[in-house]
PDB file of N, CA and C in Angstrom:
ATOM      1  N   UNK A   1     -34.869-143.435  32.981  1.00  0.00           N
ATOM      2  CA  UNK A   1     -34.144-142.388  32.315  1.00  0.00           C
ATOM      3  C   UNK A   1     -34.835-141.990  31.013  1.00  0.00           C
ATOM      4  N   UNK A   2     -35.059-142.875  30.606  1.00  0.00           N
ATOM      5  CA  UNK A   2     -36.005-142.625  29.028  1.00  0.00           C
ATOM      6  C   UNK A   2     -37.326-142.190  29.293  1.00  0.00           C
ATOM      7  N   UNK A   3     -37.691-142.376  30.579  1.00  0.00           N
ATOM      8  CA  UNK A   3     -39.034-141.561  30.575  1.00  0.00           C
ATOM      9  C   UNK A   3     -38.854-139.766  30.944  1.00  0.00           C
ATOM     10  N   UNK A   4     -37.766-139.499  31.998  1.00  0.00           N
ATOM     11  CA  UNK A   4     -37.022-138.180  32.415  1.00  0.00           C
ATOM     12  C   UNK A   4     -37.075-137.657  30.595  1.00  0.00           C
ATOM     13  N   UNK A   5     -36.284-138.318  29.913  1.00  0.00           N
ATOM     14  CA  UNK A   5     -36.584-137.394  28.473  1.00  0.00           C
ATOM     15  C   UNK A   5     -37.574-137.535  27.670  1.00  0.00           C
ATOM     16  N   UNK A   6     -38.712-138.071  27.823  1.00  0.00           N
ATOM     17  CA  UNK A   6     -39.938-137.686  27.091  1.00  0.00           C
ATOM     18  C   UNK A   6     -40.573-136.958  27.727  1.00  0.00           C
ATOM     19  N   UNK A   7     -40.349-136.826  29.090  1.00  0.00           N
ATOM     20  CA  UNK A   7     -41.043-135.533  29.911  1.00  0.00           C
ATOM     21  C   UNK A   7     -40.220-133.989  29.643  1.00  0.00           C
ATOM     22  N   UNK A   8     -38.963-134.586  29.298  1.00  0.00           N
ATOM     23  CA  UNK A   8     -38.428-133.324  28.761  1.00  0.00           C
ATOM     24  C   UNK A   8     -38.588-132.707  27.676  1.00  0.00           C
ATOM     25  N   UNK A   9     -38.339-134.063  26.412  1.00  0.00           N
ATOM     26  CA  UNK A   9     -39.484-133.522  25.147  1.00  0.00           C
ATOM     27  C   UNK A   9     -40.359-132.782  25.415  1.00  0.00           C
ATOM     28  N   UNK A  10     -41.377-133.314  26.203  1.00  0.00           N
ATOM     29  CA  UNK A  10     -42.835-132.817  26.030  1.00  0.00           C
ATOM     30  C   UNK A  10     -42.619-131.421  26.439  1.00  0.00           C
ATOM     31  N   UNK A  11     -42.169-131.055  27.605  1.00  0.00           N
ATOM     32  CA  UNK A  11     -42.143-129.670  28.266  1.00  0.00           C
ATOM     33  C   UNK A  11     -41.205-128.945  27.276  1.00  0.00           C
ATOM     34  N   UNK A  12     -40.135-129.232  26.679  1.00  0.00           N
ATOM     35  CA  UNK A  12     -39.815-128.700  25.480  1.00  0.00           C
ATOM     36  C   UNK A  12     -41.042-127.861  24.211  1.00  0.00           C
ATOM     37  N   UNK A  13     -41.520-128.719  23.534  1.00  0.00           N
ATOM     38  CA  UNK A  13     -42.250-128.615  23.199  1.00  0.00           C
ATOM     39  C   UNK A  13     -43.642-127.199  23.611  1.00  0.00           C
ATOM     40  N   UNK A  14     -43.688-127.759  24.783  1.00  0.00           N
ATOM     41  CA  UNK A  14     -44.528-126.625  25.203  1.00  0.00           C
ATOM     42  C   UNK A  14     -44.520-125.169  25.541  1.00  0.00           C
ATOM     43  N   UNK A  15     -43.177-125.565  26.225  1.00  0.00           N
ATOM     44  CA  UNK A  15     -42.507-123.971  27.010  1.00  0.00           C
ATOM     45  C   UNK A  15     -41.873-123.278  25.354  1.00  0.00           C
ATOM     46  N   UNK A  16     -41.109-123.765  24.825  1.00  0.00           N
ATOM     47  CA  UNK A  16     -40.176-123.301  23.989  1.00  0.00           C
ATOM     48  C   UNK A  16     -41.083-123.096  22.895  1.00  0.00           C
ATOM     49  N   UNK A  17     -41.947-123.833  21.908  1.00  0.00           N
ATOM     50  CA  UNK A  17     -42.530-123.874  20.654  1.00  0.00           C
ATOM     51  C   UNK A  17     -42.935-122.269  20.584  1.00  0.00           C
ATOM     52  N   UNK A  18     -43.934-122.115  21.789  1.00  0.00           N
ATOM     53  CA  UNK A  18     -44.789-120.710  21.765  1.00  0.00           C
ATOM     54  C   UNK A  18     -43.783-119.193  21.059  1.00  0.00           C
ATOM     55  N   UNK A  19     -42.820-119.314  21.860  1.00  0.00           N
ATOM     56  CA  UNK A  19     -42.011-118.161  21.713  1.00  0.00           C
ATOM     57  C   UNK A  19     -41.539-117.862  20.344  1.00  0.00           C
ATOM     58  N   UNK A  20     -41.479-118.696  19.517  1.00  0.00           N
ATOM     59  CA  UNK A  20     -41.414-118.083  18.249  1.00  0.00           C
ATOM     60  C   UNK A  20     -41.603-118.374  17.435  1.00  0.00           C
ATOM     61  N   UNK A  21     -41.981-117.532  15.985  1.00  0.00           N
ATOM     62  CA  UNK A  21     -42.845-117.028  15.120  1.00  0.00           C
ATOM     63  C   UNK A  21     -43.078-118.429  14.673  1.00  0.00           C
ATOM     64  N   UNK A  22     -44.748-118.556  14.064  1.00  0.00           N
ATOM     65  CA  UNK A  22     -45.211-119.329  13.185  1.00  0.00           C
ATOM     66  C   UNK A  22     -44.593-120.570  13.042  1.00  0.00           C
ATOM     67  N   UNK A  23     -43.539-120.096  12.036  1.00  0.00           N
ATOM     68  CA  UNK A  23     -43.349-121.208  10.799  1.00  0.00           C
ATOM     69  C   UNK A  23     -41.591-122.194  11.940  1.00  0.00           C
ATOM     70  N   UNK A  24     -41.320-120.696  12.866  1.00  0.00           N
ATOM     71  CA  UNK A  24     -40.216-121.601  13.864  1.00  0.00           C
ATOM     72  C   UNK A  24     -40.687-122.618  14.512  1.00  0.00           C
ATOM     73  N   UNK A  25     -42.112-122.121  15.037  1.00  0.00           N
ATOM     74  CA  UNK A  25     -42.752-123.318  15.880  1.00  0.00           C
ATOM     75  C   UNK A  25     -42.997-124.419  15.634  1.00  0.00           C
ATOM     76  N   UNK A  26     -43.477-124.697  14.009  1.00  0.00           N
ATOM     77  CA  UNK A  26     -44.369-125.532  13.572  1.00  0.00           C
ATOM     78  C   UNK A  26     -42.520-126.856  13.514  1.00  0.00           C
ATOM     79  N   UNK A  27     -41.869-126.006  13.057  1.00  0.00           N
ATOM     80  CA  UNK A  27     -40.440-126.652  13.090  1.00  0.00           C
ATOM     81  C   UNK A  27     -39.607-127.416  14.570  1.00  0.00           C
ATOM     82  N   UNK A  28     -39.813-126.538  15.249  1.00  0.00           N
ATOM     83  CA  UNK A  28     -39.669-127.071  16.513  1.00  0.00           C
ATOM     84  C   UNK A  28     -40.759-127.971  17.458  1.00  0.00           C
ATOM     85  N   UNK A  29     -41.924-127.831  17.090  1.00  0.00           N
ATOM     86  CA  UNK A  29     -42.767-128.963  17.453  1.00  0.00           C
ATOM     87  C   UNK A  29     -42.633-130.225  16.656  1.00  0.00           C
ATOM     88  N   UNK A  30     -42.273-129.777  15.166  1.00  0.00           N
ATOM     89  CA  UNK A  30     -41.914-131.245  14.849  1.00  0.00           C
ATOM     90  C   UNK A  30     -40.596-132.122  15.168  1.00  0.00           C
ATOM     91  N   UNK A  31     -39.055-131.097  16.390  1.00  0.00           N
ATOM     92  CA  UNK A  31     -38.133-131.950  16.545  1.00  0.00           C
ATOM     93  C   UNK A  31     -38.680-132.550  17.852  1.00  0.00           C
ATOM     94  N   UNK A  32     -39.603-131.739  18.348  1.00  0.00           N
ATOM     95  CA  UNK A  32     -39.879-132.551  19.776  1.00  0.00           C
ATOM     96  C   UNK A  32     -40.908-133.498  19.565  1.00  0.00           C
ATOM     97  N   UNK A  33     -41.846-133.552  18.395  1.00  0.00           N
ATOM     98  CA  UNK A  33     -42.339-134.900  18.147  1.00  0.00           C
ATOM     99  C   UNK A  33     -41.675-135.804  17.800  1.00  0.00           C
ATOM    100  N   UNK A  34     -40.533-136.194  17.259  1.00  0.00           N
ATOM    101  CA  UNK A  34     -39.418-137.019  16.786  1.00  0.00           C
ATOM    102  C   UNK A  34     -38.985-137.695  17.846  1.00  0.00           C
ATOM    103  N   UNK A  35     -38.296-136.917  18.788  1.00  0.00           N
ATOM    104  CA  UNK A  35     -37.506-136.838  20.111  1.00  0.00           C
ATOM    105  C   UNK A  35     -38.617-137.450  20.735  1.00  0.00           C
ATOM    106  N   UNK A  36     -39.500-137.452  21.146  1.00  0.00           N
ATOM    107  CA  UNK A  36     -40.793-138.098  22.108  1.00  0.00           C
ATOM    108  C   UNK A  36     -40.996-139.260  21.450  1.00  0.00           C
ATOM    109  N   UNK A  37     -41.007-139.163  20.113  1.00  0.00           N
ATOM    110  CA  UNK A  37     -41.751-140.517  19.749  1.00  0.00           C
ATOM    111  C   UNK A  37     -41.018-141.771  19.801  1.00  0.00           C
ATOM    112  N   UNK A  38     -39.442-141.380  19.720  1.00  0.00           N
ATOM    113  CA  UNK A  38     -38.628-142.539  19.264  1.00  0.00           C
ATOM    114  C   UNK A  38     -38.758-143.066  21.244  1.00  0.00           C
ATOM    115  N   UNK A  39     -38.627-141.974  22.193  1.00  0.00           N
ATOM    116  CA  UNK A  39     -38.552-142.092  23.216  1.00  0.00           C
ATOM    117  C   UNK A  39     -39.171-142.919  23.828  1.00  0.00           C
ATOM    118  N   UNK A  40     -40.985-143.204  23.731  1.00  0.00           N
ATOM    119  CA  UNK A  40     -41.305-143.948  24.203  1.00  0.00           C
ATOM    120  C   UNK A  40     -41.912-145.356  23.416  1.00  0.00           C
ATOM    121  N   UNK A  41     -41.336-145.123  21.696  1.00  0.00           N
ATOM    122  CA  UNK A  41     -41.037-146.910  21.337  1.00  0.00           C
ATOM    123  C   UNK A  41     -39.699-147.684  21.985  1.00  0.00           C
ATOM    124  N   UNK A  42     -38.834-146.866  22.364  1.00  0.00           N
ATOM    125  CA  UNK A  42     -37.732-147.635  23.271  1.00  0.00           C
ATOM    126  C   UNK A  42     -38.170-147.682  24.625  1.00  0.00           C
ATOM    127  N   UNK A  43     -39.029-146.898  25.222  1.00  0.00           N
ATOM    128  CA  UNK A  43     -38.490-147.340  26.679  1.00  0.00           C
ATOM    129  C   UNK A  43     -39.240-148.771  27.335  1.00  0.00           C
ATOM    130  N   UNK A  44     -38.537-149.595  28.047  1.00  0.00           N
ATOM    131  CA  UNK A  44     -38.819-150.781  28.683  1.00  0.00           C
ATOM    132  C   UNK A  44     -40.104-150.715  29.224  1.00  0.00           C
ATOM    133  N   UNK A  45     -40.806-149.944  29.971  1.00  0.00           N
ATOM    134  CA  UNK A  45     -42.063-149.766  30.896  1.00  0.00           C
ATOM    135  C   UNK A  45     -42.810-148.515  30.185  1.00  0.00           C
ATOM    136  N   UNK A  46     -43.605-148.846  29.092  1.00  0.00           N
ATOM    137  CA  UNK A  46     -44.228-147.936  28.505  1.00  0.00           C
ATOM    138  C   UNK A  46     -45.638-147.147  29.296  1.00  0.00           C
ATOM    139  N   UNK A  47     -45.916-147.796  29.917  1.00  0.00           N
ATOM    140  CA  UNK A  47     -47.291-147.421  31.636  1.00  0.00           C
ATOM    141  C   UNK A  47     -47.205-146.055  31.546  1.00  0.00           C
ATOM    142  N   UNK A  48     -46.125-145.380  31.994  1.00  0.00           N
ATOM    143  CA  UNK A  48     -46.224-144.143  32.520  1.00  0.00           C
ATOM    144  C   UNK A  48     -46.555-143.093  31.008  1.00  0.00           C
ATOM    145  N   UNK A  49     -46.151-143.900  29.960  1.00  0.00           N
ATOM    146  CA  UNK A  49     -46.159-143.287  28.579  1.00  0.00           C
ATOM    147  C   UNK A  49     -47.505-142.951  28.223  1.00  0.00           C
ATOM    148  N   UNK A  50     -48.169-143.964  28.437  1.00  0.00           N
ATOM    149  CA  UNK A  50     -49.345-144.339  27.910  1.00  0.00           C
ATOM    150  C   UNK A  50     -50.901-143.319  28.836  1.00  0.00           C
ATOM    151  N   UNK A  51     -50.465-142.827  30.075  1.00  0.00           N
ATOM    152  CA  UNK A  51     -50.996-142.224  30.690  1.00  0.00           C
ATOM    153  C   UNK A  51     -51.138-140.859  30.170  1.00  0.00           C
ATOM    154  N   UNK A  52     -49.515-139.959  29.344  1.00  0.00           N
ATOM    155  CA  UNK A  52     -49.501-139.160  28.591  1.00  0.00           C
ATOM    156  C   UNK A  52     -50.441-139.553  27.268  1.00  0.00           C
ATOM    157  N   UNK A  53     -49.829-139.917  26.121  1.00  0.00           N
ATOM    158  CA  UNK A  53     -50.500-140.732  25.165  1.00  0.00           C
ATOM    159  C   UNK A  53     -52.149-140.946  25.370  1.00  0.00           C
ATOM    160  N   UNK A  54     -52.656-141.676  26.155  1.00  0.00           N
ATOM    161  CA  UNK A  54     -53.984-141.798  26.117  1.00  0.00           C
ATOM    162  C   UNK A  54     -54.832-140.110  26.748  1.00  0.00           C
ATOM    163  N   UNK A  55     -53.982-139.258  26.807  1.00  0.00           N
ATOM    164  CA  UNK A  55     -54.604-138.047  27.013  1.00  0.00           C
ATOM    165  C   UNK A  55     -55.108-137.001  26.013  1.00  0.00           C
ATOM    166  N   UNK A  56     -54.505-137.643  24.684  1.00  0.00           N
ATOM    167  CA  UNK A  56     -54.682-137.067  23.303  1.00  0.00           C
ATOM    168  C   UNK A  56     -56.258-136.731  23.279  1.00  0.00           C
ATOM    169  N   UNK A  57     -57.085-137.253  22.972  1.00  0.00           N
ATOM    170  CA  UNK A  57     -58.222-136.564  22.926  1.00  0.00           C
ATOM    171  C   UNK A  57     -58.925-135.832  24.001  1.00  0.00           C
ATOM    172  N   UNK A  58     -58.607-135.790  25.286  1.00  0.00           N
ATOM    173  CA  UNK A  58     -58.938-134.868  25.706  1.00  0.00           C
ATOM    174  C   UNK A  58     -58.185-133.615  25.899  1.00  0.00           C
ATOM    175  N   UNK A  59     -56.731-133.628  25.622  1.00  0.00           N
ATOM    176  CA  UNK A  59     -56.052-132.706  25.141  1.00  0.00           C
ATOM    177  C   UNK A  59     -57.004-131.614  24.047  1.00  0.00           C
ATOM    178  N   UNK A  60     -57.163-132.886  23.121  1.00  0.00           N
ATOM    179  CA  UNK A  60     -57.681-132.233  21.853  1.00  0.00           C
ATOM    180  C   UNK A  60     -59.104-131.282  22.196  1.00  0.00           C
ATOM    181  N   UNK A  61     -59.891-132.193  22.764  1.00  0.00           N
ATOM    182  CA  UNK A  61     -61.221-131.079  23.802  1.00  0.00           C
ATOM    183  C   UNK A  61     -60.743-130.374  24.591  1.00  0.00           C
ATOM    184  N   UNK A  62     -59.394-130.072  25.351  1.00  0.00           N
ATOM    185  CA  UNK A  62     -59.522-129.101  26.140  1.00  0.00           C
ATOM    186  C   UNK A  62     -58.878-127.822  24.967  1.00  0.00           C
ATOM    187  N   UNK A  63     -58.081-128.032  24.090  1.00  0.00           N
ATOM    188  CA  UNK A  63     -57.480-127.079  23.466  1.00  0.00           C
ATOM    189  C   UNK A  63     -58.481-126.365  22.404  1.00  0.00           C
ATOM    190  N   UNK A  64     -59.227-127.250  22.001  1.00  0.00           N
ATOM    191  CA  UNK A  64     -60.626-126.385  20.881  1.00  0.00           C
ATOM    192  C   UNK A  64     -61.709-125.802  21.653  1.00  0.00           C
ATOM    193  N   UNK A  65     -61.628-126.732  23.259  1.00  0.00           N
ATOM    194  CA  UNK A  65     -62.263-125.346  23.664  1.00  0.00           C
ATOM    195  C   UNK A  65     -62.033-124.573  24.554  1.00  0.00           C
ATOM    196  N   UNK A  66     -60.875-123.830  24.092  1.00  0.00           N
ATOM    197  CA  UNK A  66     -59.612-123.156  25.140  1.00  0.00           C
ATOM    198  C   UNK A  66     -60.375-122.995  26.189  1.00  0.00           C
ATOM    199  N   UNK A  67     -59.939-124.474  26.681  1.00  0.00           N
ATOM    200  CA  UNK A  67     -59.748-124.661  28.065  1.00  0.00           C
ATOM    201  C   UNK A  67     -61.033-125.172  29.094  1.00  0.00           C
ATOM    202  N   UNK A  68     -62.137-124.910  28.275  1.00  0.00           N
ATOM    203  CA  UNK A  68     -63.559-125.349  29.110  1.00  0.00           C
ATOM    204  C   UNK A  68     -63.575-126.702  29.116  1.00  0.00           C
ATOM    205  N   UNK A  69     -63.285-127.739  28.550  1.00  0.00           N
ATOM    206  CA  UNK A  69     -63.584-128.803  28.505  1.00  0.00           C
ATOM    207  C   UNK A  69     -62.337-129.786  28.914  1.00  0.00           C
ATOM    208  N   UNK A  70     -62.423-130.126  30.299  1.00  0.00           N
ATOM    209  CA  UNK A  70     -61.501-130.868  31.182  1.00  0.00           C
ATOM    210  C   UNK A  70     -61.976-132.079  31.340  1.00  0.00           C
ATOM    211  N   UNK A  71     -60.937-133.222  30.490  1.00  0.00           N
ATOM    212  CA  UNK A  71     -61.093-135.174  30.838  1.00  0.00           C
ATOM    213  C   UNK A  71     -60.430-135.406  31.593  1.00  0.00           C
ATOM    214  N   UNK A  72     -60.833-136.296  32.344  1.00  0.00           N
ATOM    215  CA  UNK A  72     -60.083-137.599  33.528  1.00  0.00           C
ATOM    216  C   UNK A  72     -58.674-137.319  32.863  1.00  0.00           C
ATOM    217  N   UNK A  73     -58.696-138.089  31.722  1.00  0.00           N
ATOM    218  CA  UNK A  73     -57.564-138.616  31.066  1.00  0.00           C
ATOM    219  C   UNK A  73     -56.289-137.245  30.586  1.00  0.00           C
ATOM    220  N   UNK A  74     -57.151-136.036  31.044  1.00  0.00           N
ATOM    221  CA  UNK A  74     -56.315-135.248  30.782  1.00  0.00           C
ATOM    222  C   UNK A  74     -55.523-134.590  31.760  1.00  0.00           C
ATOM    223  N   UNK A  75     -56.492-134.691  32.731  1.00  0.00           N
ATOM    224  CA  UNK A  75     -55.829-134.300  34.319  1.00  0.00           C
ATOM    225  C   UNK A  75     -55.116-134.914  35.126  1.00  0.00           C
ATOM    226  N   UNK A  76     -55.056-136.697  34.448  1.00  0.00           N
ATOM    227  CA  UNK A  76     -53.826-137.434  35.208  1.00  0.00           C
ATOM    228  C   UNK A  76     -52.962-137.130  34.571  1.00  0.00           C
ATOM    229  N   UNK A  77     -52.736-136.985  32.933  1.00  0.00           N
ATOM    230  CA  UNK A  77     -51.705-136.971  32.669  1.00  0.00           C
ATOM    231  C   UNK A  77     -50.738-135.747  32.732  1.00  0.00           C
ATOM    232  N   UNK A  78     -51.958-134.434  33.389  1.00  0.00           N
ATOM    233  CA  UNK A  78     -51.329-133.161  33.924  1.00  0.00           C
ATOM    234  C   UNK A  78     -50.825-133.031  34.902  1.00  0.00           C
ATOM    235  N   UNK A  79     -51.345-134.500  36.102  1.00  0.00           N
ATOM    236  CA  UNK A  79     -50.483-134.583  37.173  1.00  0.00           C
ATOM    237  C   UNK A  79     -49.363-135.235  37.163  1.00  0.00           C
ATOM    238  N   UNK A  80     -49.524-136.560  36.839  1.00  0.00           N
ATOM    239  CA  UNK A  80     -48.640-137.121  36.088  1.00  0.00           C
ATOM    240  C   UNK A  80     -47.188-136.270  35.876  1.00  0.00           C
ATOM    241  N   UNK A  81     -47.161-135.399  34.994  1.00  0.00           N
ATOM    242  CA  UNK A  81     -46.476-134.465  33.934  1.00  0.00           C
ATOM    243  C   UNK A  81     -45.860-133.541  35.240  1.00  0.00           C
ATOM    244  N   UNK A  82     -46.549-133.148  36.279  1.00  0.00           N
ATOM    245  CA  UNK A  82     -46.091-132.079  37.247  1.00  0.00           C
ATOM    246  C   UNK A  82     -45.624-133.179  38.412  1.00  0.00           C
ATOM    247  N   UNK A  83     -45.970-133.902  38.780  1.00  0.00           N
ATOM    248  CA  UNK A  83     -45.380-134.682  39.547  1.00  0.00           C
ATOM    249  C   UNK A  83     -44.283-134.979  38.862  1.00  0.00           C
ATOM    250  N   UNK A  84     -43.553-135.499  38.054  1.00  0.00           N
ATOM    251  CA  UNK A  84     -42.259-136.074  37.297  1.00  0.00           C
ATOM    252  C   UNK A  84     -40.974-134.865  36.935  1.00  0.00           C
ATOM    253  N   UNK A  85     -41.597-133.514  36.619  1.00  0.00           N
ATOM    254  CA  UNK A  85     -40.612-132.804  36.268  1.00  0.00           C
ATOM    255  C   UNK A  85     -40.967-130.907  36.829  1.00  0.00           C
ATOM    256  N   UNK A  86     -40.193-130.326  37.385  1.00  0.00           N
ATOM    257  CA  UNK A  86     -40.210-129.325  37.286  1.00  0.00           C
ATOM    258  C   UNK A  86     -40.653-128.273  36.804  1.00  0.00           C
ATOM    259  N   UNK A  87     -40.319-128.350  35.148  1.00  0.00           N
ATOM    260  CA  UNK A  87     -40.712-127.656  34.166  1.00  0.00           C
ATOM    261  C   UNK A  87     -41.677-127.722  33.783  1.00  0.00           C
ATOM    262  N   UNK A  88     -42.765-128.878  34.275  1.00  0.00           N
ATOM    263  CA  UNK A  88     -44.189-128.794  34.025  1.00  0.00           C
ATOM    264  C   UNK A  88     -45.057-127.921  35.124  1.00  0.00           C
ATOM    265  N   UNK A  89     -44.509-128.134  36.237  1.00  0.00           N
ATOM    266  CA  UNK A  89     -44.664-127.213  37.331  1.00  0.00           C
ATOM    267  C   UNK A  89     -45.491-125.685  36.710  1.00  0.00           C
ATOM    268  N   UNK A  90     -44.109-125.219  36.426  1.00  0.00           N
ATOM    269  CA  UNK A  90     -44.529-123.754  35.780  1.00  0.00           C
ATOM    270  C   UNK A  90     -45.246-123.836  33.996  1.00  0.00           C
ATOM    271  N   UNK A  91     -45.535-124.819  33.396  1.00  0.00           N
ATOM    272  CA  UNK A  91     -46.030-124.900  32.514  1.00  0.00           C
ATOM    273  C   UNK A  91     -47.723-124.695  33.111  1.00  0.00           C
ATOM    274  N   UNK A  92     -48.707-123.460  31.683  1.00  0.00           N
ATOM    275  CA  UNK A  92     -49.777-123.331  31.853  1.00  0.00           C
ATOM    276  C   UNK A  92     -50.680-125.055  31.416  1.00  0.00           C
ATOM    277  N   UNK A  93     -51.557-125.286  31.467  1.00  0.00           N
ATOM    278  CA  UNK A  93     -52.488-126.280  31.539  1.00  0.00           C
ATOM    279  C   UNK A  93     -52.804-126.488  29.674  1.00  0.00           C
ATOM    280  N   UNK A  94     -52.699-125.245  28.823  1.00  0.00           N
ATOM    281  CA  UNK A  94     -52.521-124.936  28.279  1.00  0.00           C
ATOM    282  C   UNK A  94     -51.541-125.564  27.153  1.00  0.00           C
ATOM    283  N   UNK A  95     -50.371-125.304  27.586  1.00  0.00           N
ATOM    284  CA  UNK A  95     -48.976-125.360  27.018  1.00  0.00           C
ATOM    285  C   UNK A  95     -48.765-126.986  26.899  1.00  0.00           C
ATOM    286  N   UNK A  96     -49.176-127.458  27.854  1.00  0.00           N
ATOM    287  CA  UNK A  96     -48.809-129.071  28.012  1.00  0.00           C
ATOM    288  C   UNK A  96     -49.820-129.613  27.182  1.00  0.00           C
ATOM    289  N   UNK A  97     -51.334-129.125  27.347  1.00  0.00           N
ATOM    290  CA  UNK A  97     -51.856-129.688  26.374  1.00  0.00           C
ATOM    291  C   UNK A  97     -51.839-129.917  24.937  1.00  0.00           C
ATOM    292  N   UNK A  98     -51.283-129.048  24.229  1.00  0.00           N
ATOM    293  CA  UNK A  98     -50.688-128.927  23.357  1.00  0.00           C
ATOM    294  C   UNK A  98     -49.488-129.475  22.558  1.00  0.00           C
ATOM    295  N   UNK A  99     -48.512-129.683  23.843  1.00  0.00           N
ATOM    296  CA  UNK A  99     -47.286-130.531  23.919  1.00  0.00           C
ATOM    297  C   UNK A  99     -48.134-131.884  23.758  1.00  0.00           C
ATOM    298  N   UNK A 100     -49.155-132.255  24.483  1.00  0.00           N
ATOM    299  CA  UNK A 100     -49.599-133.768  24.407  1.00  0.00           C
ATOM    300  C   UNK A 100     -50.083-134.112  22.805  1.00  0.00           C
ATOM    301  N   UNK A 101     -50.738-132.997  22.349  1.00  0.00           N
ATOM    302  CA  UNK A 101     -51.163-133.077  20.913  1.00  0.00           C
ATOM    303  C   UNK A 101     -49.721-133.209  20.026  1.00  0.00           C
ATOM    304  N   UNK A 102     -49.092-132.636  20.350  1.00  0.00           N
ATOM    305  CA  UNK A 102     -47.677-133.055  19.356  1.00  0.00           C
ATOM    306  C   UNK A 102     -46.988-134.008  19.160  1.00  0.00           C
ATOM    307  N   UNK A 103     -47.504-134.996  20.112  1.00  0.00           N
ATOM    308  CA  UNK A 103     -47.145-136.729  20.417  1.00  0.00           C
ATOM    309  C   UNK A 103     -47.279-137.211  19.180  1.00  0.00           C
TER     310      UNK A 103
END
């Protein structure tokens, strides 16, 4: 259950942040970093966490170089992320990466 809501964080984060202005976003990426973070220092089986989490730097290479530069570590945790929830489904490659940087 605690992992269902850090996948929800995250897709939070992603889908929702974009849509509005600036200084809303920067605000709302920081409740869904809160919400994620406390999420996966509680949950019992941190594994599936850590698959997100260890995707941070290639997050970080795929987002500086919108989008050319694709890691292992970034594409499990994009499957990962679409296998578990819906809303990642329709999330761009993009959007999630980003969400992963807000961890």
């Amino acid at each position: 259950m605690i992992r269902i809501t850090l996948v929800s964080a995250l897709l939070a984060c992603a889908i929702v942040a974009p849509a509005f202005a600036a200084s809303s976003a920067a605000g709302s990426a920081a409740s869904c970093v809160g919400v994620m973070a406390s999420s996966h220092t509680t949950s019992p089986d941190n594994n599936n966490n850590k698959v997100v989490l260890q995707a941070r730097d290639d997050a970080a290479s795929f987002v500086a170089s919108d989008g050319r530069i694709r890691g292992a570590q970034l594409e499990s945790a994009l499957r990962y992320l679409r296998e578990k929830n819906a809303d990642a489904r329709r999330a761009s490659d993009m959007q999630l990466a980003q969400a992963i940087l807000a961890l």
